[in-house]
N, C-alpha and C. Protein backbone atom coordinates (compact mmCIF):
# COMPACT_ATOMS: atom_id res chain seq x y z
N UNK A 1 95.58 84.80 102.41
CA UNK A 1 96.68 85.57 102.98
C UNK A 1 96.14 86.55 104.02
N UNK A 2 96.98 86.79 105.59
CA UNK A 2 96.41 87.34 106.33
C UNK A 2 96.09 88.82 105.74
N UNK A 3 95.92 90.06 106.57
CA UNK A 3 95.95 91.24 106.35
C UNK A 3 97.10 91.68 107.01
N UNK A 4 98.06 93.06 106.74
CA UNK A 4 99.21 93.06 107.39
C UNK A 4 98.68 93.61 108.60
N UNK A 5 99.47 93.35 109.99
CA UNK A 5 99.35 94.21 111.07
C UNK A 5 99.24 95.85 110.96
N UNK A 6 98.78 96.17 111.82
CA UNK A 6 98.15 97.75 111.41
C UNK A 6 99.29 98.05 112.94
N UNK A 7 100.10 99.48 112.67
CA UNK A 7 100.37 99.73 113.45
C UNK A 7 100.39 100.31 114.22
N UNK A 8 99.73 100.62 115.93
CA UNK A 8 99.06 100.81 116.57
C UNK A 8 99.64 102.63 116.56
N UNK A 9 100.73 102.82 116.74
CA UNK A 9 101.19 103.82 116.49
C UNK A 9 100.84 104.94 115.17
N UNK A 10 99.96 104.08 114.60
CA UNK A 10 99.36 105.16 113.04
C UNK A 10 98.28 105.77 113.08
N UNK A 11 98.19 107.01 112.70
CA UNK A 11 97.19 108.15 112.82
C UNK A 11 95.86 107.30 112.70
N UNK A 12 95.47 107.69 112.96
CA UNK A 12 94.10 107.54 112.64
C UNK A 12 93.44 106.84 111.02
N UNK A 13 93.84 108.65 110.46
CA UNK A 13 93.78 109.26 109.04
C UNK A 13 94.50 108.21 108.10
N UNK A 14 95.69 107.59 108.41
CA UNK A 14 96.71 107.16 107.40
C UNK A 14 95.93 106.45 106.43
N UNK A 15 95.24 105.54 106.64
CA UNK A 15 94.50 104.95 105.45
C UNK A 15 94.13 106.00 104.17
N UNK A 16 93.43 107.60 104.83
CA UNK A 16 93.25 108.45 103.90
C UNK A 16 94.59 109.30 103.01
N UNK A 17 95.42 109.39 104.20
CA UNK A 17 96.41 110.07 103.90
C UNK A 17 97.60 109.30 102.75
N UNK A 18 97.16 107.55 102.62
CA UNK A 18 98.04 106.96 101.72
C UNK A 18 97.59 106.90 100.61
N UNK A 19 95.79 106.85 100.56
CA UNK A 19 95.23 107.64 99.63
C UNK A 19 95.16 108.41 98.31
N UNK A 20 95.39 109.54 99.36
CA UNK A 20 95.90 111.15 98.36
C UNK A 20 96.95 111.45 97.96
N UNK A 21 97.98 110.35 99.16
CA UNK A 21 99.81 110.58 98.63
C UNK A 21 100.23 110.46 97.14
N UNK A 22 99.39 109.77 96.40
CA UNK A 22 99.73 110.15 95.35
C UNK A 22 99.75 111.51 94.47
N UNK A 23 98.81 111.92 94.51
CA UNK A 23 98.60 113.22 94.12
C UNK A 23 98.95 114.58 94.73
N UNK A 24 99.34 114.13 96.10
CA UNK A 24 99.57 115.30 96.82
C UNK A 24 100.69 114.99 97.55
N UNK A 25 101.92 113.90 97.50
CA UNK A 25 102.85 113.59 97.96
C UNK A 25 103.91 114.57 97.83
N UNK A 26 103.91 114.67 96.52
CA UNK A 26 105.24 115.73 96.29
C UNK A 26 105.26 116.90 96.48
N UNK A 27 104.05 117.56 96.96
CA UNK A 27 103.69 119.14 97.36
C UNK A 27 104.13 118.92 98.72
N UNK A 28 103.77 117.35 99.40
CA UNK A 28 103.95 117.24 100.82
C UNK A 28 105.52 117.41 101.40
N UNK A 29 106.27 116.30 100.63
CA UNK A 29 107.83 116.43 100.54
C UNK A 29 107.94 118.00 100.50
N UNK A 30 107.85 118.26 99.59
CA UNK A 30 108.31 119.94 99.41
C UNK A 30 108.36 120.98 100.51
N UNK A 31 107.09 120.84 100.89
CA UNK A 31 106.49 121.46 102.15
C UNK A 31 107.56 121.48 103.02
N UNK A 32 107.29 120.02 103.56
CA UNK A 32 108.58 119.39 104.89
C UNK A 32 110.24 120.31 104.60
N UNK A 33 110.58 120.24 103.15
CA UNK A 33 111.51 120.66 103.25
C UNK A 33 112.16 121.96 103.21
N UNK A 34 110.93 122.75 102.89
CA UNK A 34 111.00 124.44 102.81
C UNK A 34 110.26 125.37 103.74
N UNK A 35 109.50 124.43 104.58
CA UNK A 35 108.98 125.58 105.47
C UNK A 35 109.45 126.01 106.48
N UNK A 36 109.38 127.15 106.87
CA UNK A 36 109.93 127.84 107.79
C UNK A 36 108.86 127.54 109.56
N UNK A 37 107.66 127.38 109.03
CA UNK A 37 106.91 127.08 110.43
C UNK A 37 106.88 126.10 111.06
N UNK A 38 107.34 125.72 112.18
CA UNK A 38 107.51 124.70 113.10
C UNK A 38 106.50 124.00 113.36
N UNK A 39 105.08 124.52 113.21
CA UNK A 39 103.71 123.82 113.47
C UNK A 39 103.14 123.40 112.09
N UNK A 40 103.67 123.99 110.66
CA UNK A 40 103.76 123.57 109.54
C UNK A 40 104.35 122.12 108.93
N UNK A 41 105.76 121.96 109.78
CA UNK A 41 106.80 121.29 109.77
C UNK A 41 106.23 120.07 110.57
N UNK A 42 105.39 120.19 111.17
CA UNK A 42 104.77 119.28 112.14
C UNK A 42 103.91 118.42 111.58
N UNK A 43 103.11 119.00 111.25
CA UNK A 43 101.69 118.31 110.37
C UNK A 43 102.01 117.75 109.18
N UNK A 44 103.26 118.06 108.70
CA UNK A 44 103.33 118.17 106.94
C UNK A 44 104.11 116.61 106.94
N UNK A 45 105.08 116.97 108.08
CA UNK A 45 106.01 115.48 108.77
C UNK A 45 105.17 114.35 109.39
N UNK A 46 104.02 114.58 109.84
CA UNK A 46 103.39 113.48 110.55
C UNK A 46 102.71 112.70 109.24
N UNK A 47 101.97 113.46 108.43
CA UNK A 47 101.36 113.37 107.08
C UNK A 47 102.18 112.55 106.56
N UNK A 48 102.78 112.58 105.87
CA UNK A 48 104.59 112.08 105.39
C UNK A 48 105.13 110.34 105.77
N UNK A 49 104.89 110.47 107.27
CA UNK A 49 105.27 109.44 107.67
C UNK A 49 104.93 108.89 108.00
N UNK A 50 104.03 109.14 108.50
CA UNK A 50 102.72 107.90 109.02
C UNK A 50 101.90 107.11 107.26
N UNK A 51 101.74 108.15 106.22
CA UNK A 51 101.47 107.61 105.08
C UNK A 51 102.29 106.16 104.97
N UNK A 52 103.60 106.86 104.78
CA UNK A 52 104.79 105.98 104.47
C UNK A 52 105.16 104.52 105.30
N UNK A 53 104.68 105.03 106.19
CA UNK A 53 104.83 103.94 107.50
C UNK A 53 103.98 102.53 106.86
N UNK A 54 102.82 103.44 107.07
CA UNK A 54 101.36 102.52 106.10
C UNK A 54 101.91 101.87 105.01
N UNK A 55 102.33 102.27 104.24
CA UNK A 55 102.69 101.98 102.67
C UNK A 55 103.74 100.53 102.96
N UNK A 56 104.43 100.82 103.75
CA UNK A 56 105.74 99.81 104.13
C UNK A 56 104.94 98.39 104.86
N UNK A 57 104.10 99.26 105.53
CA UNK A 57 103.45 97.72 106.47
C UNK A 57 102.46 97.24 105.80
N UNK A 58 102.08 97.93 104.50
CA UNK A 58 101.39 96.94 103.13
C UNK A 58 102.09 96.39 102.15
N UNK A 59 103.41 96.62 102.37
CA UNK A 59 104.46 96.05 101.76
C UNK A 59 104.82 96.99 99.93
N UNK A 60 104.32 98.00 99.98
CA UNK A 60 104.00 99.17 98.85
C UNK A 60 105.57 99.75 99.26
N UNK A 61 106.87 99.15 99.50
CA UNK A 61 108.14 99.73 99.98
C UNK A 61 108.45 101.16 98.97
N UNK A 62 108.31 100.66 97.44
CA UNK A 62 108.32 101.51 96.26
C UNK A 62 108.02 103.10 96.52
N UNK A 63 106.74 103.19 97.70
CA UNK A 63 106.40 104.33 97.94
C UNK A 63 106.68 104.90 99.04
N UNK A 64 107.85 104.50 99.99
CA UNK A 64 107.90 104.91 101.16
C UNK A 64 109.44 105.29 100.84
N UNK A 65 110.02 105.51 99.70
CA UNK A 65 111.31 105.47 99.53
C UNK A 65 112.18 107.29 99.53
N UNK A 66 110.89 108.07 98.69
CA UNK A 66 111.10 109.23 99.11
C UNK A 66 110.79 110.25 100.23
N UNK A 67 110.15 109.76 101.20
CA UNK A 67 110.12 110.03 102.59
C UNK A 67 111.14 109.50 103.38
N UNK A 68 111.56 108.69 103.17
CA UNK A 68 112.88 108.03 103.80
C UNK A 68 114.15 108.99 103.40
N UNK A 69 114.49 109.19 101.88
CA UNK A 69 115.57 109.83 101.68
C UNK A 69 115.08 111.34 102.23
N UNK A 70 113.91 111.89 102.11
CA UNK A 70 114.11 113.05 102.92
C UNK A 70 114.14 113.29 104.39
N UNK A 71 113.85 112.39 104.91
CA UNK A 71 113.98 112.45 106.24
C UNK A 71 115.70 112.32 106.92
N UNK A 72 116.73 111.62 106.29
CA UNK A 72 117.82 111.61 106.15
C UNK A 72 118.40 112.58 105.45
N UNK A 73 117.96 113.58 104.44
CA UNK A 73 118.69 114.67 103.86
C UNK A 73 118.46 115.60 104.82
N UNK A 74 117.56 115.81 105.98
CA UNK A 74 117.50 116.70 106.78
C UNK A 74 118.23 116.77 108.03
N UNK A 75 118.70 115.51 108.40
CA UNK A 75 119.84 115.22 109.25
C UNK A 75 120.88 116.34 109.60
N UNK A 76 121.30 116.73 108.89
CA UNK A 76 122.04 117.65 108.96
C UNK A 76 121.67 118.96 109.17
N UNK A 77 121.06 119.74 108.80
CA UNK A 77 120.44 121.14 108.77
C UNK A 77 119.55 121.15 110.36
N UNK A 78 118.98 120.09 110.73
CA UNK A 78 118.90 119.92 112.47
C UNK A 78 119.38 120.27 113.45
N UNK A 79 120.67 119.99 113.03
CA UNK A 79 121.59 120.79 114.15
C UNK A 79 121.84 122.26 114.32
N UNK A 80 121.03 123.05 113.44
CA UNK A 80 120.68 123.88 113.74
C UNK A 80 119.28 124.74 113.96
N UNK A 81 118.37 123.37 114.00
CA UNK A 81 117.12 123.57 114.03
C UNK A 81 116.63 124.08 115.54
N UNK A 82 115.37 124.43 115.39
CA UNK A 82 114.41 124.54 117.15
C UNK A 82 114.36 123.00 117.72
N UNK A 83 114.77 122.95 119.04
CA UNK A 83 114.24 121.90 119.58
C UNK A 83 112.83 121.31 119.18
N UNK A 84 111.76 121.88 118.89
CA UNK A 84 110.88 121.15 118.58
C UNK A 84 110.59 120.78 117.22
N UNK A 85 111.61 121.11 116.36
CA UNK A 85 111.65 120.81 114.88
C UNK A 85 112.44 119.21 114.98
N UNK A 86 113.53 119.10 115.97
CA UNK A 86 114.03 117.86 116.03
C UNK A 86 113.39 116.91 116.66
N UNK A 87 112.56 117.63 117.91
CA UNK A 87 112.20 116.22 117.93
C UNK A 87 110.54 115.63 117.16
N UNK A 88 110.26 116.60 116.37
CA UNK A 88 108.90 115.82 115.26
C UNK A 88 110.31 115.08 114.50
N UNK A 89 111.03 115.67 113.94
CA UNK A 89 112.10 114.56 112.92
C UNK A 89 112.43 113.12 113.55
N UNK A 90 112.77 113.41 114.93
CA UNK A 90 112.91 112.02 115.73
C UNK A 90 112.02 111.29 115.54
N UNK A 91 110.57 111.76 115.85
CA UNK A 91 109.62 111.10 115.71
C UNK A 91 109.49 109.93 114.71
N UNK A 92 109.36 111.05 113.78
CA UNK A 92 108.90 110.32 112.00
C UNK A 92 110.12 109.71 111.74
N UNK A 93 111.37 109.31 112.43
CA UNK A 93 112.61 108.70 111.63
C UNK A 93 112.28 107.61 112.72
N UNK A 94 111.69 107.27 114.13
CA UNK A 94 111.55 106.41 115.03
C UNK A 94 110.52 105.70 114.04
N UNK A 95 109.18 105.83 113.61
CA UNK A 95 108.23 105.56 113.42
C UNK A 95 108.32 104.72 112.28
N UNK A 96 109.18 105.34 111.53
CA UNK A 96 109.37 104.80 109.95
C UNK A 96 110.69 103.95 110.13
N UNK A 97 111.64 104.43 110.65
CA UNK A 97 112.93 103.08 110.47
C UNK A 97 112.91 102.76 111.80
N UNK A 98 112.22 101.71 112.63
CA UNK A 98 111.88 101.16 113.67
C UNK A 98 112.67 100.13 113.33
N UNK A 99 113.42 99.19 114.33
CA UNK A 99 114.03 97.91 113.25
C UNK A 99 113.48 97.11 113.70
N UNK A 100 112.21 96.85 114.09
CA UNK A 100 111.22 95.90 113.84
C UNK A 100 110.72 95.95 112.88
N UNK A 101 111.01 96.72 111.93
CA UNK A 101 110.36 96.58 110.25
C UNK A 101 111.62 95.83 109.64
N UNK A 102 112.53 95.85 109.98
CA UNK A 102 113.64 95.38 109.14
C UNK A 102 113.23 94.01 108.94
N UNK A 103 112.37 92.88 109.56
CA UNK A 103 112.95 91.60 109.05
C UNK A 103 112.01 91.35 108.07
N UNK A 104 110.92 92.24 107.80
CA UNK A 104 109.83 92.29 106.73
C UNK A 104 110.19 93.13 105.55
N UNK A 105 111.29 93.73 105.62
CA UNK A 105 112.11 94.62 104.14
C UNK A 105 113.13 93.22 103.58
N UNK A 106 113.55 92.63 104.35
CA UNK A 106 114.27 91.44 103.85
C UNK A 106 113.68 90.21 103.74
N UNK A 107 112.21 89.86 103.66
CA UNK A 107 111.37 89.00 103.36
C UNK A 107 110.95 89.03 102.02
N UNK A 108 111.42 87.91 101.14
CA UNK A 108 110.77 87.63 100.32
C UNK A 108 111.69 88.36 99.22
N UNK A 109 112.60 88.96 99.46
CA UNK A 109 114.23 89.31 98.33
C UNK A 109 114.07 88.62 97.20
N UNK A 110 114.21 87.19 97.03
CA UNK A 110 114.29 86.35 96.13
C UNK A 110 113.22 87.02 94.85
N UNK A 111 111.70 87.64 95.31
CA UNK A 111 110.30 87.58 94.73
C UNK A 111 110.39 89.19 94.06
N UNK A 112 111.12 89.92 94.70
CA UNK A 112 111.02 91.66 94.29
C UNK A 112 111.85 91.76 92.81
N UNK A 113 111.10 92.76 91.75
CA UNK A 113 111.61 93.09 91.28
C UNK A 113 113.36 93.84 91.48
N UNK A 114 113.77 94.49 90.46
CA UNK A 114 115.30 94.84 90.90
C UNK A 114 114.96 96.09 91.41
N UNK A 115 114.11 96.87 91.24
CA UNK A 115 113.80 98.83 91.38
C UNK A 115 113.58 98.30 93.14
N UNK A 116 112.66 97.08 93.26
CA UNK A 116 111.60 97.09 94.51
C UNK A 116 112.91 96.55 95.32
N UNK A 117 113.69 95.60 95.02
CA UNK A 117 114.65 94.98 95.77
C UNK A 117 115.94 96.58 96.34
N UNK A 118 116.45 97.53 95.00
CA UNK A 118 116.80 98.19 95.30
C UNK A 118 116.24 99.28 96.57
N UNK A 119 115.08 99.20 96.33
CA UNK A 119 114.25 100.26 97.36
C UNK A 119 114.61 99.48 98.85
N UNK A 120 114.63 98.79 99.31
CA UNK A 120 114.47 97.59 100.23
C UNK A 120 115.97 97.89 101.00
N UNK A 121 116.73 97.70 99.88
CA UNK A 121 118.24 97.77 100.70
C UNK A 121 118.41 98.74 100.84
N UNK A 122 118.32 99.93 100.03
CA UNK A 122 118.17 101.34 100.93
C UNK A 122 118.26 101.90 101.96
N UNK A 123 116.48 101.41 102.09
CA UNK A 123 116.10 101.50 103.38
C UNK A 123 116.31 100.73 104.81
N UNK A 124 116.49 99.82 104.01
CA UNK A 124 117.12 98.49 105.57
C UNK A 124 118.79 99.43 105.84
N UNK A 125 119.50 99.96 104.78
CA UNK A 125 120.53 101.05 105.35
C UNK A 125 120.62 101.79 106.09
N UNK A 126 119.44 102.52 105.45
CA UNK A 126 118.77 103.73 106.26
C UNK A 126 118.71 103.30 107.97
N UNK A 127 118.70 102.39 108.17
CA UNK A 127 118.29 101.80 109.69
C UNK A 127 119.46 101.93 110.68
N UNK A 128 120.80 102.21 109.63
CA UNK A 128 122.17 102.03 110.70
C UNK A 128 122.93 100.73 110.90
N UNK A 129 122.89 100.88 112.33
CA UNK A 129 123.58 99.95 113.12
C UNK A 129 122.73 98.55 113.19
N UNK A 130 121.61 99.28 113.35
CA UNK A 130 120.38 97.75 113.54
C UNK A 130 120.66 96.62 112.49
N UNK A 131 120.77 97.57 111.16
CA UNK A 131 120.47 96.75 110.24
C UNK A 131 121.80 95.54 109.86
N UNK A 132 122.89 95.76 110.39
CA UNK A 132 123.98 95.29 110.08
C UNK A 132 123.66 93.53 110.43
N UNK A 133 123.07 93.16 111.74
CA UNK A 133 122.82 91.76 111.98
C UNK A 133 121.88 91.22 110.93
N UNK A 134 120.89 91.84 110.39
CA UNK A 134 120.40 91.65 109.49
C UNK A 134 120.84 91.08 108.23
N UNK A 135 121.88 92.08 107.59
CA UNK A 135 122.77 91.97 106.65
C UNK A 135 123.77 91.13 106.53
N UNK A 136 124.01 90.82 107.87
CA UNK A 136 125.27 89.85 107.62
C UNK A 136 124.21 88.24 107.35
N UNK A 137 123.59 88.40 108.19
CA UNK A 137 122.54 87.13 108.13
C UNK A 137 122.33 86.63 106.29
N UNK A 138 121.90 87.25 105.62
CA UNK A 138 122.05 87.11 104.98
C UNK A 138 123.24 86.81 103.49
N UNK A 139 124.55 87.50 104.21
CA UNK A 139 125.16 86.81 103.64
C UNK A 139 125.88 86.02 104.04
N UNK A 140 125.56 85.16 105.13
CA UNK A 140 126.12 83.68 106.00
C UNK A 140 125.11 82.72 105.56
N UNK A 141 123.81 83.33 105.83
CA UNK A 141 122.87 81.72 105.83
C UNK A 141 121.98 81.81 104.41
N UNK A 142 121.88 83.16 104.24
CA UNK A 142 120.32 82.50 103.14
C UNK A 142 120.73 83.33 101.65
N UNK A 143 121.80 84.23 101.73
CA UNK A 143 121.98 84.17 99.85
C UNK A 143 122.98 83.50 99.53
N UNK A 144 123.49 83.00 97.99
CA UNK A 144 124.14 81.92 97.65
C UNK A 144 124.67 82.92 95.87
N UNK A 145 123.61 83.43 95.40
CA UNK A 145 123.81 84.22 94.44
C UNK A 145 124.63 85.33 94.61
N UNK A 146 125.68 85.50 93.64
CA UNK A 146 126.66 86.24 93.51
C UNK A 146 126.05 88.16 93.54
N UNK A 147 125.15 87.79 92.46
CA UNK A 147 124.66 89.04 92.30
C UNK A 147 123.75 89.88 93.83
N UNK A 148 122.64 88.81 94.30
CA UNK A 148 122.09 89.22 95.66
C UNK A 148 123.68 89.49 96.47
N UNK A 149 124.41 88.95 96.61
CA UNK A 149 125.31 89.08 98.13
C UNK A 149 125.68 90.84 97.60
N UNK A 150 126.51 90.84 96.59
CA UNK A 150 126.56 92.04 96.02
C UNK A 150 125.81 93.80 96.63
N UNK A 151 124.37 92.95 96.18
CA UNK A 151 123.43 93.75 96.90
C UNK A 151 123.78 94.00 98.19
N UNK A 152 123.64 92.93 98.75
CA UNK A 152 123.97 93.09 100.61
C UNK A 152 125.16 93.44 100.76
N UNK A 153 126.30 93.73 100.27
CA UNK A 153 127.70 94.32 100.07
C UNK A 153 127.35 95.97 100.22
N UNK A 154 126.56 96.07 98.91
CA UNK A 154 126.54 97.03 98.54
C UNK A 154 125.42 98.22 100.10
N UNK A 155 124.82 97.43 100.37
CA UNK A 155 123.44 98.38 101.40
C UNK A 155 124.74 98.76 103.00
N UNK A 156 125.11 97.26 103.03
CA UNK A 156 125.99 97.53 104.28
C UNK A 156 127.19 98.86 104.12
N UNK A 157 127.92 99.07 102.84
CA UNK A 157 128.73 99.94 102.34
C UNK A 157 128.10 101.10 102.81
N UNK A 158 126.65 101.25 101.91
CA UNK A 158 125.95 102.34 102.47
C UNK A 158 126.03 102.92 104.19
N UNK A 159 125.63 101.75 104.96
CA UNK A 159 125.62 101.76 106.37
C UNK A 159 127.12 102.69 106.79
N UNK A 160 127.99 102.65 105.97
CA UNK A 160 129.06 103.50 106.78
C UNK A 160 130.06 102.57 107.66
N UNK A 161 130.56 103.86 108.41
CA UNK A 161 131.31 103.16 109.70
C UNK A 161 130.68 102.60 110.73
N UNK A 162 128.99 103.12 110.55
CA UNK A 162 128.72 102.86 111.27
C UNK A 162 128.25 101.07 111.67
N UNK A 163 128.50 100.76 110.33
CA UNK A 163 128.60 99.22 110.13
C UNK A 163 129.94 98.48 111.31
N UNK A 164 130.90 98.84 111.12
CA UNK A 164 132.04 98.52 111.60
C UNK A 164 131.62 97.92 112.43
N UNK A 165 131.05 97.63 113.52
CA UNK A 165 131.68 96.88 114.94
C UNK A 165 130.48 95.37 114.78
N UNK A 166 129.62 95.44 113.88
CA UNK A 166 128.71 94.15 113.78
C UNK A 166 129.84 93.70 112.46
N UNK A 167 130.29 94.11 111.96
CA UNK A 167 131.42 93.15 111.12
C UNK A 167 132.21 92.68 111.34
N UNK A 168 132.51 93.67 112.29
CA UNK A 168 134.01 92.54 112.95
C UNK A 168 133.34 91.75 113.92
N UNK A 169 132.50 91.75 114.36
CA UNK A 169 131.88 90.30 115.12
C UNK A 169 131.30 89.15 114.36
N UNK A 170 131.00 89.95 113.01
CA UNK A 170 130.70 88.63 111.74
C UNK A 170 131.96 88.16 111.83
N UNK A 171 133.09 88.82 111.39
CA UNK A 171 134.38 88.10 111.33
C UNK A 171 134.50 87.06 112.27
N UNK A 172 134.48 87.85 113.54
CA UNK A 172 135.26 86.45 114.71
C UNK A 172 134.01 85.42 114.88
N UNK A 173 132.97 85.95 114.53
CA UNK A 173 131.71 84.64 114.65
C UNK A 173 132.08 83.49 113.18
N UNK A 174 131.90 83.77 112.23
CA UNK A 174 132.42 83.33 110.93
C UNK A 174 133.20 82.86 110.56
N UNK A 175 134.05 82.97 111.34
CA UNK A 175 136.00 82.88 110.52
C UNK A 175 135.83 81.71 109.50
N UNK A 176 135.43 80.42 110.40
CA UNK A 176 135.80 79.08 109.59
C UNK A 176 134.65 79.41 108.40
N UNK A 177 133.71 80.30 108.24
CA UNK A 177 133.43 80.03 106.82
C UNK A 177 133.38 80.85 106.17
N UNK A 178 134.65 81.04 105.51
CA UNK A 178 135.79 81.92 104.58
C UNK A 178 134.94 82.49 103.34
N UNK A 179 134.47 81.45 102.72
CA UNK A 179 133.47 81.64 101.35
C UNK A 179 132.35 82.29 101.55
N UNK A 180 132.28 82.39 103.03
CA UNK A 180 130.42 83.20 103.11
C UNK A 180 130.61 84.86 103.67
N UNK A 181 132.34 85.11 104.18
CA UNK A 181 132.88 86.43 104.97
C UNK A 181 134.29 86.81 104.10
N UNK A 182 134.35 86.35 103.02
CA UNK A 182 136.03 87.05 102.35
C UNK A 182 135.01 88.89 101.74
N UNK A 183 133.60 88.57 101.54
CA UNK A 183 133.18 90.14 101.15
C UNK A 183 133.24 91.54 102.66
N UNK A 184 132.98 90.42 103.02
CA UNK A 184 133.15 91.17 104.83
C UNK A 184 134.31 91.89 104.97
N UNK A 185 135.38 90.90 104.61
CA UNK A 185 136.62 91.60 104.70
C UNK A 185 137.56 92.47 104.21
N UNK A 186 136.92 92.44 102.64
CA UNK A 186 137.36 93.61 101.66
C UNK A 186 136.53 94.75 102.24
N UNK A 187 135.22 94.69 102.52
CA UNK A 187 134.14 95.74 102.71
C UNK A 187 134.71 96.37 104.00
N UNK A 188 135.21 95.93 105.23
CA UNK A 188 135.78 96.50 106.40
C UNK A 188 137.06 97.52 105.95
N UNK A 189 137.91 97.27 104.86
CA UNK A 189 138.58 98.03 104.25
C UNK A 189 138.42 98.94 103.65
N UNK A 190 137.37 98.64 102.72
CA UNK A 190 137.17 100.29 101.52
C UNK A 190 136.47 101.56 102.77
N UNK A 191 135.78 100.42 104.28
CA UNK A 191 135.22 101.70 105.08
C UNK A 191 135.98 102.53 106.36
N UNK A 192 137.69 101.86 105.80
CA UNK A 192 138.43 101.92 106.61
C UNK A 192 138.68 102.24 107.60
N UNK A 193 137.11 101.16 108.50
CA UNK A 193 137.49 101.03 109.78
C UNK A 193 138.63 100.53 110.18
N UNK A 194 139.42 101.02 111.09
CA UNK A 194 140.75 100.65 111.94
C UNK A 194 140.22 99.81 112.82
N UNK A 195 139.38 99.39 113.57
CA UNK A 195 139.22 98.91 114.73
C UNK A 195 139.14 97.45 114.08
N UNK A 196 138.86 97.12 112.88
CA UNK A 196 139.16 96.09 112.26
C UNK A 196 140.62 95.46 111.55
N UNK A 197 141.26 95.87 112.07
CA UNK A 197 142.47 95.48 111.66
C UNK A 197 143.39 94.17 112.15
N UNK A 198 142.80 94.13 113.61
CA UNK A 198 142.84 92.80 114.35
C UNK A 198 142.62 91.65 113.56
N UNK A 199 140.91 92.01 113.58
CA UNK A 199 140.49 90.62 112.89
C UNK A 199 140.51 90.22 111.69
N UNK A 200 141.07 90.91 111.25
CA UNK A 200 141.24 91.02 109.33
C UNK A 200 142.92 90.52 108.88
N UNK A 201 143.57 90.88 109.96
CA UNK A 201 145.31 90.15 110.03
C UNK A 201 145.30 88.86 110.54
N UNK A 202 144.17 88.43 111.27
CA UNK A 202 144.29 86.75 111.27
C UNK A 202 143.84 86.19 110.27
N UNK A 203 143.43 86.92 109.07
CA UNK A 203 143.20 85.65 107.58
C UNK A 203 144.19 85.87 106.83
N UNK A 204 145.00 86.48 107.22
CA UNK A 204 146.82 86.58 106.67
C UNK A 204 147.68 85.35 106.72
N UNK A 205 147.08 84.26 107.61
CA UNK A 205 147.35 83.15 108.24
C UNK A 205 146.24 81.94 107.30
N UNK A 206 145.25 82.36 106.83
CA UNK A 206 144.72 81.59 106.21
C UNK A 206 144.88 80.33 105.24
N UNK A 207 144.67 79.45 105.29
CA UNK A 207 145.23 78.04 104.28
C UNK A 207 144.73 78.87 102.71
N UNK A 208 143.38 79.31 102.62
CA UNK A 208 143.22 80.01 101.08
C UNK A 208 143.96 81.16 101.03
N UNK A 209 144.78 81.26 99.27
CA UNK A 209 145.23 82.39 98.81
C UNK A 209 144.13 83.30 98.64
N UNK A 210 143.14 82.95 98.10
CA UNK A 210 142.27 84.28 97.63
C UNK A 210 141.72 85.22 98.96
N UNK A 211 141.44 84.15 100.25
CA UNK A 211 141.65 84.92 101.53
C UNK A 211 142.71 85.49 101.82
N UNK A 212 143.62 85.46 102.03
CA UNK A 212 144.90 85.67 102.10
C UNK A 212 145.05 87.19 101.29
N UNK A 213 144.88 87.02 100.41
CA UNK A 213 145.17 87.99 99.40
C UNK A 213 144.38 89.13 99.72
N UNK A 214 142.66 88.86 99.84
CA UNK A 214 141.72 89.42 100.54
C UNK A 214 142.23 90.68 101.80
N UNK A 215 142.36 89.71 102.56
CA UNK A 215 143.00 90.15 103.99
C UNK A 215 144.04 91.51 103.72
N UNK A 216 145.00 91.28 102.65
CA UNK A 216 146.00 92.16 102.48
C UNK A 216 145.31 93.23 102.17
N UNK A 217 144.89 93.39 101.21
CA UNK A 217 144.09 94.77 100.29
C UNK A 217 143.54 95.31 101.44
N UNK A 218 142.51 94.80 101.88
CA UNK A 218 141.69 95.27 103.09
C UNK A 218 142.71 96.08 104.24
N UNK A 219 143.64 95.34 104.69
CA UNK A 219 144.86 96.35 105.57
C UNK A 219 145.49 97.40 104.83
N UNK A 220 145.60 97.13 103.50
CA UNK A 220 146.45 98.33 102.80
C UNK A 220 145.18 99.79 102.28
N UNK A 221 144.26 99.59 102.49
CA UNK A 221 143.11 100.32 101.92
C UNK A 221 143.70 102.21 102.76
């Protein structure tokens, strides 16, 4: 088996820094999230994510999961941050949810435990908008299991509204195959995007009741 690509973008250090993350990870998190110094906030964030980065491109996803959720719990409190506090956050959220990592978080699904599989969809969430072609991909061509699609139900949900506009292009790409997009169409509802309402009233017309039926709930949501 090859070795994974190293990515050119990683410190130097990271090999050391994935290291010690065990032992010194959660002082690190902490750090990131309570300090007041901007050049603190810097080092503590590069540390953090470049580890994590590493960890992901050795396929160690398990450990890149709480740098991810903190880097997203800080989202918010940014907007009132120093310009140069946002853009180290840009940084480490560019570096780590790049969606050129995405087609290697959805490799090999079938083989992950449920904790490791959960970690996976998470983070392929975590990605946004990117991740939505991703997601649908998978539930058109390559899952078949009730329980996996579920999963992929469930990560895209996560994604938000911001899912909305790659679903309704699953829709009009998809239509004729009803059995692989009726989750599409309940899911455009509970996130009650409007801009989907178009394409979700032409399976109102559908030859299947359970589409049919589908279609309705989804408009009435």
């Amino acid at each position: 088996t090859a070795a994974p690509a190293v990515d050119p973008r990683l410190d130097p250090k990271t090999p050391e820094w994935m290291e010690s993350f065990d032992r010194f990870g959660a002082a690190l998190l902490d750090r990131a999230q309570t300090t007041d110094d901007d050049g603190a906030y810097e080092g503590t964030l590069r540390i953090c994510s470049h580890a994590a980065a590493g960890f992901m491109d050795a396929g160690r996803v398990l450990e890149t999961l709480g740098v991810v959720r903190m880097l997203l719990a800080q989202r918010k409190g940014l907007v009132t941050a120093s310009d140069a506090r946002r853009r180290v956050h840009q940084e480490a959220v560019s570096l780590l949810l790049d969606p050129g990592r995405l087609p290697g978080l959805l490799d090999g699904l079938e083989d992950c435990d449920c904790d490791e599989r959960a970690a996976r969809f998470e983070i392929v969430a975590a990605h946004g908008a990117a991740a939505v072609p991703h997601l649908v991909e998978l539930l058109v061509e390559r899952l078949h299991q009730t329980s996996a699609r579920r999963e992929v139900v469930a990560a895209l949900e996560l994604v938000g509204q911001e899912a909305g506009p790659g679903l309704v292009d699953a829709l009009r790409e998809h239509g004729k195959r009803w059995n692989r997009i009726t989750s599409i169409i309940g899911l455009v509802g509970r996130l009650r995007y409007r801009d989907a309402e178009t394409a979700v009233a032409d399976f109102l017309r559908h030859p299947q009741q359970s589409v049919r039926e589908e279609a309705l709930t989804s408009l009435f949501h």
